[in-house]
N, C-alpha and C. Protein backbone atom coordinates (compact mmCIF):
# COMPACT_ATOMS: atom_id res chain seq x y z
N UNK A 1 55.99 63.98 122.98
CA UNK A 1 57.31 64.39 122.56
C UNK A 1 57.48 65.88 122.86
N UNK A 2 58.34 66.33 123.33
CA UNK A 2 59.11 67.37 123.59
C UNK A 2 59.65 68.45 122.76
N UNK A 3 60.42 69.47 122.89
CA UNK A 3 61.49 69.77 121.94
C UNK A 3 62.91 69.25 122.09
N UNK A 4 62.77 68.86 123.78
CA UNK A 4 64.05 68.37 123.74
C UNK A 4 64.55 66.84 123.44
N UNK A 5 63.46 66.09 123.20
CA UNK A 5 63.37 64.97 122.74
C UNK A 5 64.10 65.08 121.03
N UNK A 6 63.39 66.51 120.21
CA UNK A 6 64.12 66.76 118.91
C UNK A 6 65.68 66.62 119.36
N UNK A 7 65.95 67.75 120.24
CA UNK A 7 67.17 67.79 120.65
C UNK A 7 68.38 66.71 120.57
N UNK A 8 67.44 65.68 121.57
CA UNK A 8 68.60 65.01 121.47
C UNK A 8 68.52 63.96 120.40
N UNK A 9 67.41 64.04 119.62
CA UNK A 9 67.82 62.87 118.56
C UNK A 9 68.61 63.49 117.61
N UNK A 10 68.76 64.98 117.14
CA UNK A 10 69.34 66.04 116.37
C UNK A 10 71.01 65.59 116.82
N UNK A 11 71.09 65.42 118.29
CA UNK A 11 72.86 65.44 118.59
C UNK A 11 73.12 63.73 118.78
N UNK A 12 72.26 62.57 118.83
CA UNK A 12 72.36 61.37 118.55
C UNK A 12 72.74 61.08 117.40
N UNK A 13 72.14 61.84 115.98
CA UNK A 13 72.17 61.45 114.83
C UNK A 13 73.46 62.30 114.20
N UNK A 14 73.55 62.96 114.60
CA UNK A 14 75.06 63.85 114.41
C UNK A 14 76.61 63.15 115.04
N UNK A 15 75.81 63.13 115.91
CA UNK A 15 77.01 62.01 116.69
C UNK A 15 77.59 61.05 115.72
N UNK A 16 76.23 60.24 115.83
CA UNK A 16 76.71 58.87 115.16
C UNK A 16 76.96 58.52 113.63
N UNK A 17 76.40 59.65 112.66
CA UNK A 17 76.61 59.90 111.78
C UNK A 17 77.99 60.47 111.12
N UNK A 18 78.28 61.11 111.90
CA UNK A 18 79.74 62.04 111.16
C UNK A 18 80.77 61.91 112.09
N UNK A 19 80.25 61.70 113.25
CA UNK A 19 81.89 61.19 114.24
C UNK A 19 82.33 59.43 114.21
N UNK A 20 81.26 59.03 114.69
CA UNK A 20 81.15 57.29 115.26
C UNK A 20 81.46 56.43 113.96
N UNK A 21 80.99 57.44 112.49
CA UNK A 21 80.80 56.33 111.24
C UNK A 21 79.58 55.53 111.35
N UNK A 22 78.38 55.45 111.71
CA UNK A 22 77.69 55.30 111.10
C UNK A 22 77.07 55.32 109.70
N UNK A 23 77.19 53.88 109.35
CA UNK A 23 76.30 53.89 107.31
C UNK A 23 74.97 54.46 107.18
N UNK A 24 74.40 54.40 108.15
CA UNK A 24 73.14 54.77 107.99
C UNK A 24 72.18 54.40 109.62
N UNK A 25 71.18 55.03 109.51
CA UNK A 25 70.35 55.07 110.77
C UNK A 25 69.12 54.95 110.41
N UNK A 26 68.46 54.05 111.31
CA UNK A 26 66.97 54.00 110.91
C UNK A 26 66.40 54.27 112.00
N UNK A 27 65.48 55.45 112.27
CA UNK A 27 64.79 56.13 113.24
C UNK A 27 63.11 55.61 113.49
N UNK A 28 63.23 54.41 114.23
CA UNK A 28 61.49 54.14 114.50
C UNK A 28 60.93 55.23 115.58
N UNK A 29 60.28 56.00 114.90
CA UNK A 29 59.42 56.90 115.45
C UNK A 29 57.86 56.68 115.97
N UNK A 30 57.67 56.53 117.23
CA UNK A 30 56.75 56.37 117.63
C UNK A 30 55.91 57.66 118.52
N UNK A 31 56.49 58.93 118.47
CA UNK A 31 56.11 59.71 118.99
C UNK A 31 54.74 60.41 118.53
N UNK A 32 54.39 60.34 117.14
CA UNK A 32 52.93 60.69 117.11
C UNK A 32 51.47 59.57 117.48
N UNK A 33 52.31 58.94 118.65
CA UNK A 33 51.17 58.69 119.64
C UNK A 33 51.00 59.20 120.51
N UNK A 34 51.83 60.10 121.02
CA UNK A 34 51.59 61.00 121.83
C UNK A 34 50.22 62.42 121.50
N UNK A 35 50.25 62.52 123.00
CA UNK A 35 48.92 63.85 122.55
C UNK A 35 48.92 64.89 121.50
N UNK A 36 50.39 65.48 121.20
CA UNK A 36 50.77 66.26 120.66
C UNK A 36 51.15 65.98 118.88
N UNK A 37 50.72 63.99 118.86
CA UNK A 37 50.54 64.12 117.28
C UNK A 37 52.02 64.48 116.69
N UNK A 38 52.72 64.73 117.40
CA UNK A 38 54.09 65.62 116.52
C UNK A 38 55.15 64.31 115.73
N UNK A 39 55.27 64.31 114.98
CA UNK A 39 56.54 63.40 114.94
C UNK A 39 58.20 64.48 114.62
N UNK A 40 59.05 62.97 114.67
CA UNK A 40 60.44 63.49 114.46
C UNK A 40 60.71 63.79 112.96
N UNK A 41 59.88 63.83 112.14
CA UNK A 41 60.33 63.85 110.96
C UNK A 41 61.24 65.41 110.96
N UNK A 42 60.89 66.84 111.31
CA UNK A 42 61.87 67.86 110.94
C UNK A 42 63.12 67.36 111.24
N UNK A 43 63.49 66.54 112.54
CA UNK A 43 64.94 66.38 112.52
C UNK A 43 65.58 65.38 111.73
N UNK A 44 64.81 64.34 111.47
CA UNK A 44 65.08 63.09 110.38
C UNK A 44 65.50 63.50 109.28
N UNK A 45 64.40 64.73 108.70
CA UNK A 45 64.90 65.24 107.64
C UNK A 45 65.58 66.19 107.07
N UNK A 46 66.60 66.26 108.57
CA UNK A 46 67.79 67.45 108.34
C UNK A 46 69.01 66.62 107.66
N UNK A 47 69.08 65.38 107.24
CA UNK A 47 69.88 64.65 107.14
C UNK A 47 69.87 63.63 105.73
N UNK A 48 70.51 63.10 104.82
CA UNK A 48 70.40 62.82 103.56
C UNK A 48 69.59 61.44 103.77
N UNK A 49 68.79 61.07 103.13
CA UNK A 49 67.85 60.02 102.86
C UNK A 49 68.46 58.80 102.96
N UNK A 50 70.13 58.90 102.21
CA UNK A 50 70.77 57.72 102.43
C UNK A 50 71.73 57.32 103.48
N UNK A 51 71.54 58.32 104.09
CA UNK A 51 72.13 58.35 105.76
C UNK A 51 71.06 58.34 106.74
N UNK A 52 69.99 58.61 106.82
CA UNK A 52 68.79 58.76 108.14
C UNK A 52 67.50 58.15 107.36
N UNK A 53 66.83 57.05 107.66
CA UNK A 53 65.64 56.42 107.68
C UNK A 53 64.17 56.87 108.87
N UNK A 54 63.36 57.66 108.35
CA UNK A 54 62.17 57.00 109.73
C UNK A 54 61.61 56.59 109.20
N UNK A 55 61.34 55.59 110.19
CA UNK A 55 60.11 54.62 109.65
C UNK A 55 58.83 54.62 110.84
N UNK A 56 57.55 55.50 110.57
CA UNK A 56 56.54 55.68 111.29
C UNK A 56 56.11 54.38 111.49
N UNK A 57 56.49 54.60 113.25
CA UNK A 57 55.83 53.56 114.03
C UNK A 57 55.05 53.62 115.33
N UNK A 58 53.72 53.67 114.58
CA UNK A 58 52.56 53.85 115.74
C UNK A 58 52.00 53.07 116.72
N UNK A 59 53.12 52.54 117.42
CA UNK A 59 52.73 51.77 118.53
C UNK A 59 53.53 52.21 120.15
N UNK A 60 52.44 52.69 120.75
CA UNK A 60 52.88 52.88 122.11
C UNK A 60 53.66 52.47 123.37
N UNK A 61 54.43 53.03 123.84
CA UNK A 61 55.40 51.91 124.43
C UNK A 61 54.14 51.59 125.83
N UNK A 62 54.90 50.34 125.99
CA UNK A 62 53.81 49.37 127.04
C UNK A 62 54.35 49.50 128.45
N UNK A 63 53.97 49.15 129.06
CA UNK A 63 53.99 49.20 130.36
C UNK A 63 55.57 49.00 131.08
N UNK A 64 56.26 48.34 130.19
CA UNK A 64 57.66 47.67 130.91
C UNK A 64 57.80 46.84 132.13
N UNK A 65 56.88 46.38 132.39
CA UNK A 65 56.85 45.80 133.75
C UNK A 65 58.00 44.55 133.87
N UNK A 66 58.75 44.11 134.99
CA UNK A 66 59.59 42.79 134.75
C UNK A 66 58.56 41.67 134.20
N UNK A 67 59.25 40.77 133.77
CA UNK A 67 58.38 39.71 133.05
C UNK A 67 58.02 38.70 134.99
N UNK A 68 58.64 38.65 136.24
CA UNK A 68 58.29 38.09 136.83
C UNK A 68 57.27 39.58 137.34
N UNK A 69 56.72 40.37 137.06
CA UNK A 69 55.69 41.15 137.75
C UNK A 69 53.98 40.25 137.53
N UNK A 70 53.39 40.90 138.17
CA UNK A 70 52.19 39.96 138.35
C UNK A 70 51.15 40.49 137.41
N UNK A 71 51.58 41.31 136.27
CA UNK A 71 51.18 41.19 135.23
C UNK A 71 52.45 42.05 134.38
N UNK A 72 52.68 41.60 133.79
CA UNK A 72 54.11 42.05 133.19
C UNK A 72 53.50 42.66 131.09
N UNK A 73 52.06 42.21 131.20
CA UNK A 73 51.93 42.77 129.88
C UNK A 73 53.16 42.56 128.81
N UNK A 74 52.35 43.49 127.82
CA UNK A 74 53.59 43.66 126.26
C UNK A 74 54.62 44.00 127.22
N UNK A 75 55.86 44.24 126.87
CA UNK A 75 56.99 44.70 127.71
C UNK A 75 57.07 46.27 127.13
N UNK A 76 57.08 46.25 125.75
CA UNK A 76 57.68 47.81 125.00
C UNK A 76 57.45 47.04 123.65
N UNK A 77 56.84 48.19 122.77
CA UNK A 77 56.54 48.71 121.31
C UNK A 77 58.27 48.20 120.70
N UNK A 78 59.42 48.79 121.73
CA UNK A 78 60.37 49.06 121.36
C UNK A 78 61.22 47.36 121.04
N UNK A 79 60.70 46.31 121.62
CA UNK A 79 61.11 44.90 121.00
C UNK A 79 60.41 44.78 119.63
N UNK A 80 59.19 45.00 119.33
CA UNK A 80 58.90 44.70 118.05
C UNK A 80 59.45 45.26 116.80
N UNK A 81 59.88 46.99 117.26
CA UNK A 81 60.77 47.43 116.47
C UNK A 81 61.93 47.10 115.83
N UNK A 82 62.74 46.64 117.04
CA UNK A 82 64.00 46.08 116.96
C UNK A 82 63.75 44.71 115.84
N UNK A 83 62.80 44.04 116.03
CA UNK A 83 62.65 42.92 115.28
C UNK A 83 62.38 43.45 114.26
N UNK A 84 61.39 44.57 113.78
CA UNK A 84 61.20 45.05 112.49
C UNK A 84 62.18 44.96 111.40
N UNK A 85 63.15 46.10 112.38
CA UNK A 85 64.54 46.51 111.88
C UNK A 85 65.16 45.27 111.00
N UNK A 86 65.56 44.31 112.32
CA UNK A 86 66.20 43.44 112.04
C UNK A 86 65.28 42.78 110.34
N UNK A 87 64.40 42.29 110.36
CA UNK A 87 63.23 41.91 109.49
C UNK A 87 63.51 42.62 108.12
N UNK A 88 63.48 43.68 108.18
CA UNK A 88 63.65 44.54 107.23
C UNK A 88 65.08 45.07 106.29
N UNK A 89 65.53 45.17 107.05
CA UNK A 89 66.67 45.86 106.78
C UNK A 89 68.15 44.66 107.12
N UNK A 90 68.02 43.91 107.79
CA UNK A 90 69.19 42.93 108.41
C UNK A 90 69.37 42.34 107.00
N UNK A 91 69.21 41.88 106.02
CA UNK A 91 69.84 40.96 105.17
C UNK A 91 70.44 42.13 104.25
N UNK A 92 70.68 43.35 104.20
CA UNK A 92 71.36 44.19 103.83
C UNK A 92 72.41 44.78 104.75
N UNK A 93 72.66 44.56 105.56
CA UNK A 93 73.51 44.99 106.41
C UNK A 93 74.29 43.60 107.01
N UNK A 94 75.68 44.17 107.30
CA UNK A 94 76.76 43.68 107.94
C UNK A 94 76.56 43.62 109.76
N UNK A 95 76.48 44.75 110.30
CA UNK A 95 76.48 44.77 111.71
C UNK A 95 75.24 45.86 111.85
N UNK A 96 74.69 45.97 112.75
CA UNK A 96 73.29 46.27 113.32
C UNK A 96 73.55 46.63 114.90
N UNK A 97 73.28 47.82 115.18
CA UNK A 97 72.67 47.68 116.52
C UNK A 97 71.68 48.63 116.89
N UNK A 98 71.17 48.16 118.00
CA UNK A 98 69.30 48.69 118.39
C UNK A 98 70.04 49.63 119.78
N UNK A 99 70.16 50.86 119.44
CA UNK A 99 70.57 51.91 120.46
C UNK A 99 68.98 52.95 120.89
N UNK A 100 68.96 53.27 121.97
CA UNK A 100 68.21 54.18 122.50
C UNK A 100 68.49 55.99 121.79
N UNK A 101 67.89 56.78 122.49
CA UNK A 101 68.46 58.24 121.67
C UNK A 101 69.44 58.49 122.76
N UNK A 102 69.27 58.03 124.26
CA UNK A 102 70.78 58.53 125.12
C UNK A 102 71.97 57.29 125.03
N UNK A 103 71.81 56.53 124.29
CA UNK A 103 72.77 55.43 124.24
C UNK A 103 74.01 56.08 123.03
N UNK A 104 74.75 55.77 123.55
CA UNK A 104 76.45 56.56 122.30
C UNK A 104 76.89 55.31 122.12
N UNK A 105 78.04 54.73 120.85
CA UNK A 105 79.05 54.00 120.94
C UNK A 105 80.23 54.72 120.59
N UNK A 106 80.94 54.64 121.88
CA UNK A 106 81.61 55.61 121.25
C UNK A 106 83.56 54.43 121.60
N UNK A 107 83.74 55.03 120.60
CA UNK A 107 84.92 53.66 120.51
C UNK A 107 86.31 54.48 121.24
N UNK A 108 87.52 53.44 121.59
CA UNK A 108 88.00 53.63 122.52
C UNK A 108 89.33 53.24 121.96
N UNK A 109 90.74 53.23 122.65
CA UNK A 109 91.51 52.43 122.04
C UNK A 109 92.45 53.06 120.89
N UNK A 110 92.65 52.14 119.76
CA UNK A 110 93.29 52.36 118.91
C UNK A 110 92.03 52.97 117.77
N UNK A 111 90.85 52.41 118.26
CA UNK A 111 89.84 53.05 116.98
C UNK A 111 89.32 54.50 116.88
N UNK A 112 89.22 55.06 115.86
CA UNK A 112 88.89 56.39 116.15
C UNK A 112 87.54 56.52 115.51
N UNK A 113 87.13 55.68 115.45
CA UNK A 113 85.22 55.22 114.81
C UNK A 113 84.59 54.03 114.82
N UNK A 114 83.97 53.85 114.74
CA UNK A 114 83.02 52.28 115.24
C UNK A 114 83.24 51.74 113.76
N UNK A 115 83.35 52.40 112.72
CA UNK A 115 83.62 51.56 111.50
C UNK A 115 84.58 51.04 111.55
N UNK A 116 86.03 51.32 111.52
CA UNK A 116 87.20 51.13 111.77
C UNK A 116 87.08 49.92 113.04
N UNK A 117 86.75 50.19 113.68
CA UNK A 117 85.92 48.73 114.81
C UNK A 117 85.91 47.88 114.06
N UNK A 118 84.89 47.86 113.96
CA UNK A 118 83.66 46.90 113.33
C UNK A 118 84.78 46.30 112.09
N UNK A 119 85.12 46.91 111.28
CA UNK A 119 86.16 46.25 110.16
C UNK A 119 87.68 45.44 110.87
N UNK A 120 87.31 45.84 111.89
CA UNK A 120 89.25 45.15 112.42
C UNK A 120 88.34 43.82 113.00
N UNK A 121 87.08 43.78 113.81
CA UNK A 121 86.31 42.49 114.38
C UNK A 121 86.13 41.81 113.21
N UNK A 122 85.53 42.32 111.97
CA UNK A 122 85.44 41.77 110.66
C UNK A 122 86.65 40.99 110.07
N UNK A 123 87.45 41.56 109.93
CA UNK A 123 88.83 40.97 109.55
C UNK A 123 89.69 39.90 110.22
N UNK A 124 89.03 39.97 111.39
CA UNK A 124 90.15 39.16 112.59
C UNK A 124 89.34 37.83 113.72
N UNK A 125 87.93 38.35 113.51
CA UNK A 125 86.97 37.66 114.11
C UNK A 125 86.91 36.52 113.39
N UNK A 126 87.21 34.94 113.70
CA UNK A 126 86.86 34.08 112.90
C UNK A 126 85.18 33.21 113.17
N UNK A 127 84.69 33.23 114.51
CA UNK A 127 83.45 33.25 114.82
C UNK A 127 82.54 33.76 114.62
N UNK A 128 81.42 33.52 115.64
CA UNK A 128 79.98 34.19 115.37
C UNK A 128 80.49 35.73 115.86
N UNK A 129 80.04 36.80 115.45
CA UNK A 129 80.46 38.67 115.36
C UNK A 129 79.28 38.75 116.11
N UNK A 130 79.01 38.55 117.05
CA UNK A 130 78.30 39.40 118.05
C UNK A 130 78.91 40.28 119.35
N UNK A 131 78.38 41.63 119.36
CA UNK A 131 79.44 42.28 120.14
C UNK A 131 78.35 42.57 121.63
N UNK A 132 78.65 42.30 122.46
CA UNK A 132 77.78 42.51 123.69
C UNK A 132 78.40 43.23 124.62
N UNK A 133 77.81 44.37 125.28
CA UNK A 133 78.10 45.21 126.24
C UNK A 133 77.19 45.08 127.46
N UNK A 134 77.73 45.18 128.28
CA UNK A 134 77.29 44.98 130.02
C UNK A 134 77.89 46.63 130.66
N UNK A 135 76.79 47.34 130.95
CA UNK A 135 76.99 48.44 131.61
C UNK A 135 75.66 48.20 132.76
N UNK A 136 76.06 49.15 133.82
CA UNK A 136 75.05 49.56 135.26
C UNK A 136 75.14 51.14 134.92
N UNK A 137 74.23 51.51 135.69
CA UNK A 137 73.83 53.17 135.30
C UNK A 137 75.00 54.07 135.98
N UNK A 138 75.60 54.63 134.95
CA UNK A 138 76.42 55.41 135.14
C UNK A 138 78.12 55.18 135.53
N UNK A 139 78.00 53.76 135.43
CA UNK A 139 79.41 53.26 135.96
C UNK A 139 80.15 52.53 134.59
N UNK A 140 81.08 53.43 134.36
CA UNK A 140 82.03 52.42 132.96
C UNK A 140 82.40 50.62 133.64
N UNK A 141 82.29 50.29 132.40
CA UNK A 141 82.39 48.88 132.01
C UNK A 141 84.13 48.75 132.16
N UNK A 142 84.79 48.98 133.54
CA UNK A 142 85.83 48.80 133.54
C UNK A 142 87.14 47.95 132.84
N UNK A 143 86.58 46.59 132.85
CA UNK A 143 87.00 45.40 132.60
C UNK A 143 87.02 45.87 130.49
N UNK A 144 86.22 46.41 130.16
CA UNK A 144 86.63 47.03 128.76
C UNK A 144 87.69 48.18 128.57
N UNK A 145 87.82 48.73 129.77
CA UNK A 145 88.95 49.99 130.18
C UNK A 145 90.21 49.53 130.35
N UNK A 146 90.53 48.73 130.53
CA UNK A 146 91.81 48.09 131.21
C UNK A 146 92.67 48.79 130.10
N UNK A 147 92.97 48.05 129.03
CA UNK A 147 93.24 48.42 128.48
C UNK A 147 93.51 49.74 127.83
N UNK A 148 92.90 51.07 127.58
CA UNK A 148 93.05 51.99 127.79
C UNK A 148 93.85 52.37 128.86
N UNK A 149 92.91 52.44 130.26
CA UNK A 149 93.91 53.01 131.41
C UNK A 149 95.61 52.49 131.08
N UNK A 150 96.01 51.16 130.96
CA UNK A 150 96.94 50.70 130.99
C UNK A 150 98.20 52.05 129.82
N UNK A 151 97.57 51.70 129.05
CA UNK A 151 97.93 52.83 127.47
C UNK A 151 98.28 54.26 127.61
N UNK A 152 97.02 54.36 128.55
CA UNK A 152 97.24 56.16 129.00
C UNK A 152 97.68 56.32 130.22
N UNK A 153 97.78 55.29 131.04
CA UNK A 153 98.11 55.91 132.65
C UNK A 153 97.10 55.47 132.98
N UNK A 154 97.69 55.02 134.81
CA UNK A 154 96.19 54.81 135.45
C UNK A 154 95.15 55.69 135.78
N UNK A 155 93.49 55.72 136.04
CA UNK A 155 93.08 56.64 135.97
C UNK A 155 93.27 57.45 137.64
N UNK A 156 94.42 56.89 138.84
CA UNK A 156 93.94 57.18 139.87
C UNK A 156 94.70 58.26 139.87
C-alpha cells in the first residue's frame, strides 16, 4: 500500500459518503499483507463508526487469471470478501454494492444521490431490485445516457 492508495480511499469515502448518500461503507482491508504491514485504518478512522466499517482482511489478492487460463487458480481474495459482506452484513441492509476504490456511482438524471435512486427503484420496482451496469474501460454506458443527452442537448 501506498500513500496514494490512502488517497484515494480518503476521496472514495468522501465521495460516497456525503455526496452519493451512502448509509454506510464497509472497507475490507487487505493491505497489511503487503510488505509494508500498513493498513487503512488512519483513513477509515477519519470517519464516524456508523458511517465507515473496516473489517481486517488478511488475504492476498490471487493471481486473477481467466478461469479458461491453464491454471486460473483462486481468482481474487476480493470474491470472498464480497461474499463476506454479503454474509455478514446483507440481512441488514436494503441494497448493497461491492465497488472497487476507483469505481464511483454517481447518479444521473433527475437523481441528485444514489439514495434518492435507490428509493424511487424501491417504490416503483415491482420485481426482483437488482441493478446491473455494463461498462468497457473508459467509454460511458451510452444506452444509460440517452436519456440525459436527450434532456440536456445532444452531446455532439
Amino acid at each position: 500500500m501506498t500513500d496514494s492508495s490512502e488517497d484515494r480511499l480518503l476521496e472514495f469515502l468522501t465521495y460516497h459518503t456525503q455526496i452519493a448518500g451512502f448509509d454506510h461503507v464497509y472497507v475490507y482491508d487487505n493491505s497489511d499483507t503487503s510488505l509494508s504491514n500498513k493498513t487503512l485504518a488512519a483513513v477509515t478512522d477519519m470517519f464516524p463508526k456508523e458511517l465507515v466499517s473496516r473489517i481486517a482482511w488478511p488475504h492476498r489478492v490471487c493471481n486473477n487469471n481467466r478461469p479458461t487460463h491453464s491454471n486460473p487458480g483462486e481468482r481474487s481474495s476480493q470474491y470472498a470478501a464480497e461474499s463476506s459482506c454479503r454474509a455478514r452484513y446483507g440481512q441488514d441492509t436494503t441494497w448493497m454494492a461491492s465497488l472497487d476504490v476507483d469505481e464511483y456511482l454517481i447518479p444521473t438524471g433527475i437523481w441528485k444521490n444514489v439514495r434518492d435512486w435507490l428509493a424511487d427503484v424501491t417504490a416503483n420496482e415491482r420485481d426482483t431490485k437488482i441493478l446491473s451496469f455494463f461498462q468497457t474501460r473508459a467509454l460511458p454506458n451510452v444506452d444509460v445516457m440517452e436519456g440525459c443527452l436527450q434532456s440536456h442537448g445532444s452531446a455532439e
